[in-house]
C-alpha atoms as a PDB file:
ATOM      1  CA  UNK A   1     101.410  99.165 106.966  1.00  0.00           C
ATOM      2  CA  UNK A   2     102.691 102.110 104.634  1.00  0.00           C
ATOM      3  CA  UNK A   3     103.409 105.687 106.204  1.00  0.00           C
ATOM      4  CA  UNK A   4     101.067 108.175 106.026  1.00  0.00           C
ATOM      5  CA  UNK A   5     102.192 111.063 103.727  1.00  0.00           C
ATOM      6  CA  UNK A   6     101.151 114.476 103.464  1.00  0.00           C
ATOM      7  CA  UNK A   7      98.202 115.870 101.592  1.00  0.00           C
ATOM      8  CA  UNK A   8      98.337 118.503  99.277  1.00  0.00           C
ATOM      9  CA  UNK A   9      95.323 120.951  98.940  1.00  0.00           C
ATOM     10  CA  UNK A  10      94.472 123.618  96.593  1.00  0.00           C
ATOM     11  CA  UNK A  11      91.939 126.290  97.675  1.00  0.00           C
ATOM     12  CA  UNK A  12      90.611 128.184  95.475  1.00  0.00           C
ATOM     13  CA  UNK A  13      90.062 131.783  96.466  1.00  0.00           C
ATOM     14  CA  UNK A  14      87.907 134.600  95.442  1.00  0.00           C
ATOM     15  CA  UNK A  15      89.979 137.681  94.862  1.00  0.00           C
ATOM     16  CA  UNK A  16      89.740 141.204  93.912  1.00  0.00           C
ATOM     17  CA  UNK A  17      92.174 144.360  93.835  1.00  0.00           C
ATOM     18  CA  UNK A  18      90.296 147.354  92.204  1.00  0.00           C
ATOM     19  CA  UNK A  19      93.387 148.464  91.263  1.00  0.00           C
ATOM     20  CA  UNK A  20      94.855 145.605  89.143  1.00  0.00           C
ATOM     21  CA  UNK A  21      91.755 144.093  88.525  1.00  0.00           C
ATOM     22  CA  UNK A  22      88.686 144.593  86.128  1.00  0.00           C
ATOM     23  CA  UNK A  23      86.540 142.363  88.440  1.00  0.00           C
ATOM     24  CA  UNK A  24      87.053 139.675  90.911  1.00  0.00           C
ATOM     25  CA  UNK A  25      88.872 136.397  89.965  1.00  0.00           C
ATOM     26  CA  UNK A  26      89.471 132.710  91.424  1.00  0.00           C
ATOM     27  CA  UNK A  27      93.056 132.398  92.081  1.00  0.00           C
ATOM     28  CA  UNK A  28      94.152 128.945  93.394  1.00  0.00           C
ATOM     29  CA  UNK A  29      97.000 128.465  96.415  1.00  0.00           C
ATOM     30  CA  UNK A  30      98.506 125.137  97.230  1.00  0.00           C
ATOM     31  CA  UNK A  31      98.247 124.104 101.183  1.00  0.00           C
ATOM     32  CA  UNK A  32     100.278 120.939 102.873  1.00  0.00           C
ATOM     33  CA  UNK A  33      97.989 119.121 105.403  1.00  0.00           C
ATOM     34  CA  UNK A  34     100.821 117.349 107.237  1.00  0.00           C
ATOM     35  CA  UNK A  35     100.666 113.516 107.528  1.00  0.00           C
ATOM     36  CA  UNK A  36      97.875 112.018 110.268  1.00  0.00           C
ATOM     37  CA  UNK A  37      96.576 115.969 110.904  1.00  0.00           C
ATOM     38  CA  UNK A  38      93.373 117.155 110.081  1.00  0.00           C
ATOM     39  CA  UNK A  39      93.152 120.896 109.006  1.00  0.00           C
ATOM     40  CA  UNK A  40      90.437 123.185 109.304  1.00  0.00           C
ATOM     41  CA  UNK A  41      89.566 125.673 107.206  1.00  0.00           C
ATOM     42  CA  UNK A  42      91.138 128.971 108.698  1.00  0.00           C
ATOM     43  CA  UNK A  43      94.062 127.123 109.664  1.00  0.00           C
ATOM     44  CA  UNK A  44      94.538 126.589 105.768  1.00  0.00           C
ATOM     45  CA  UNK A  45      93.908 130.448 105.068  1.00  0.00           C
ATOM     46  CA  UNK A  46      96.460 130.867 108.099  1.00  0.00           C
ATOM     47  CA  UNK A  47      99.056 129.222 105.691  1.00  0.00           C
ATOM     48  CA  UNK A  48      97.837 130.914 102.863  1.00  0.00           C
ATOM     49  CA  UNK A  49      98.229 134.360 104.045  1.00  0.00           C
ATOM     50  CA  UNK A  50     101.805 133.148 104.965  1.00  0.00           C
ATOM     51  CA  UNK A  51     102.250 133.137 100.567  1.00  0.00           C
ATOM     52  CA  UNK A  52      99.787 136.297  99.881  1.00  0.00           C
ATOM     53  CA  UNK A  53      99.989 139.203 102.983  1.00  0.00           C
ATOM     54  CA  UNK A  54      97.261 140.814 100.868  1.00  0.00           C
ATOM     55  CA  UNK A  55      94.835 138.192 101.842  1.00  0.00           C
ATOM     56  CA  UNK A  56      91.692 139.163 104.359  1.00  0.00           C
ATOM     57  CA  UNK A  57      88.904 137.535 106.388  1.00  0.00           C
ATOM     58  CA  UNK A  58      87.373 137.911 109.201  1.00  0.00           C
ATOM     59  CA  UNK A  59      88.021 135.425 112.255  1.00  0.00           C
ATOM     60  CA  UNK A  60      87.748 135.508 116.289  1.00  0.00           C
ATOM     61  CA  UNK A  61      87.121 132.788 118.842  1.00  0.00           C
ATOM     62  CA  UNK A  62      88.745 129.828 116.555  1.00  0.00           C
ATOM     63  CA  UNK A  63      85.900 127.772 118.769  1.00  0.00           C
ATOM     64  CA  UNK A  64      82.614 128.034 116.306  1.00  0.00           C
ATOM     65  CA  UNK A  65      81.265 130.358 118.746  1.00  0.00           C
ATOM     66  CA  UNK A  66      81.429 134.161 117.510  1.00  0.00           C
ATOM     67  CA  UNK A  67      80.361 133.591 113.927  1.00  0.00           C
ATOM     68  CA  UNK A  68      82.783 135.761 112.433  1.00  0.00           C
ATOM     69  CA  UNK A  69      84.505 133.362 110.266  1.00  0.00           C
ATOM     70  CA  UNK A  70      81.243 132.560 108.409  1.00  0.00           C
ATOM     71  CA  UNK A  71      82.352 131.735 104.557  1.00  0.00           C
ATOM     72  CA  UNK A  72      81.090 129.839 101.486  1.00  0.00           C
ATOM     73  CA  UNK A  73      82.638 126.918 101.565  1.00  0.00           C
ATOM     74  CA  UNK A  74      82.413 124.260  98.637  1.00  0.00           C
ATOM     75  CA  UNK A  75      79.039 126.414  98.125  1.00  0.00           C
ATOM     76  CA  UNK A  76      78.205 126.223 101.552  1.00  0.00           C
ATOM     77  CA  UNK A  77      77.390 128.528 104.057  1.00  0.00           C
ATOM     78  CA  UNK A  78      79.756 127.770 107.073  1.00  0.00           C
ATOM     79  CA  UNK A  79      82.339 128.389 109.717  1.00  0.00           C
ATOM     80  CA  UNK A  80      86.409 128.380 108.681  1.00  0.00           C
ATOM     81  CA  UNK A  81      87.373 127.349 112.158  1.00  0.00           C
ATOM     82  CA  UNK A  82      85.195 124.320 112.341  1.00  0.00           C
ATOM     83  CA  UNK A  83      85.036 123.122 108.846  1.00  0.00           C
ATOM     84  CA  UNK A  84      87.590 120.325 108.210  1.00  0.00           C
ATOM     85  CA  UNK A  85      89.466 120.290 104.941  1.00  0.00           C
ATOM     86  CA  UNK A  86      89.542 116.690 104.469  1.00  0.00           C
ATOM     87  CA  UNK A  87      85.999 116.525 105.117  1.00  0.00           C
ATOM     88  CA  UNK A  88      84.887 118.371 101.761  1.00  0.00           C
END
């Protein structure tokens, strides 16, 4: 049986800085889901913000409880801290 191996994930962000830019843009930010983990969502903006201090949400419980991570995902309206990335 071969080895799992990591997964690499790109997440494409909506961004804006009224002072460098003329009006909001996607930027795109590489995440590694390690080997036989699953990620969710805010976990993967967790790493993200690691790269880019600059980035904001909004997030509380980490339990799908409060709400406050509600985000369009894929689209979608949903939570960051239950959402799965390998599951969209």
């Amino acid at each position: 049986m071969a080895a799992a191996e990591d997964k690499i994930i790109t997440l494409s962000i909506y961004r804006y800085d009224p002072d460098k830019d003329e009006k909001p843009v996607m930027k795109n930010y590489d995440v590694t889901v390690p080997a036989g983990t699953d990620m969710m969502v805010l976990s993967a903006l967790n790493k993200v913000k690691e790269q880019e201090p600059s980035l904001s949400y909004r997030h509380s419980c980490r339990e799908g409880v409060c709400g406050s991570d509600g985000m369009n995902i894929n689209g979608k309206n949903g939570l960051a801290c239950v959402t799965s990335v390998l599951s969209l």
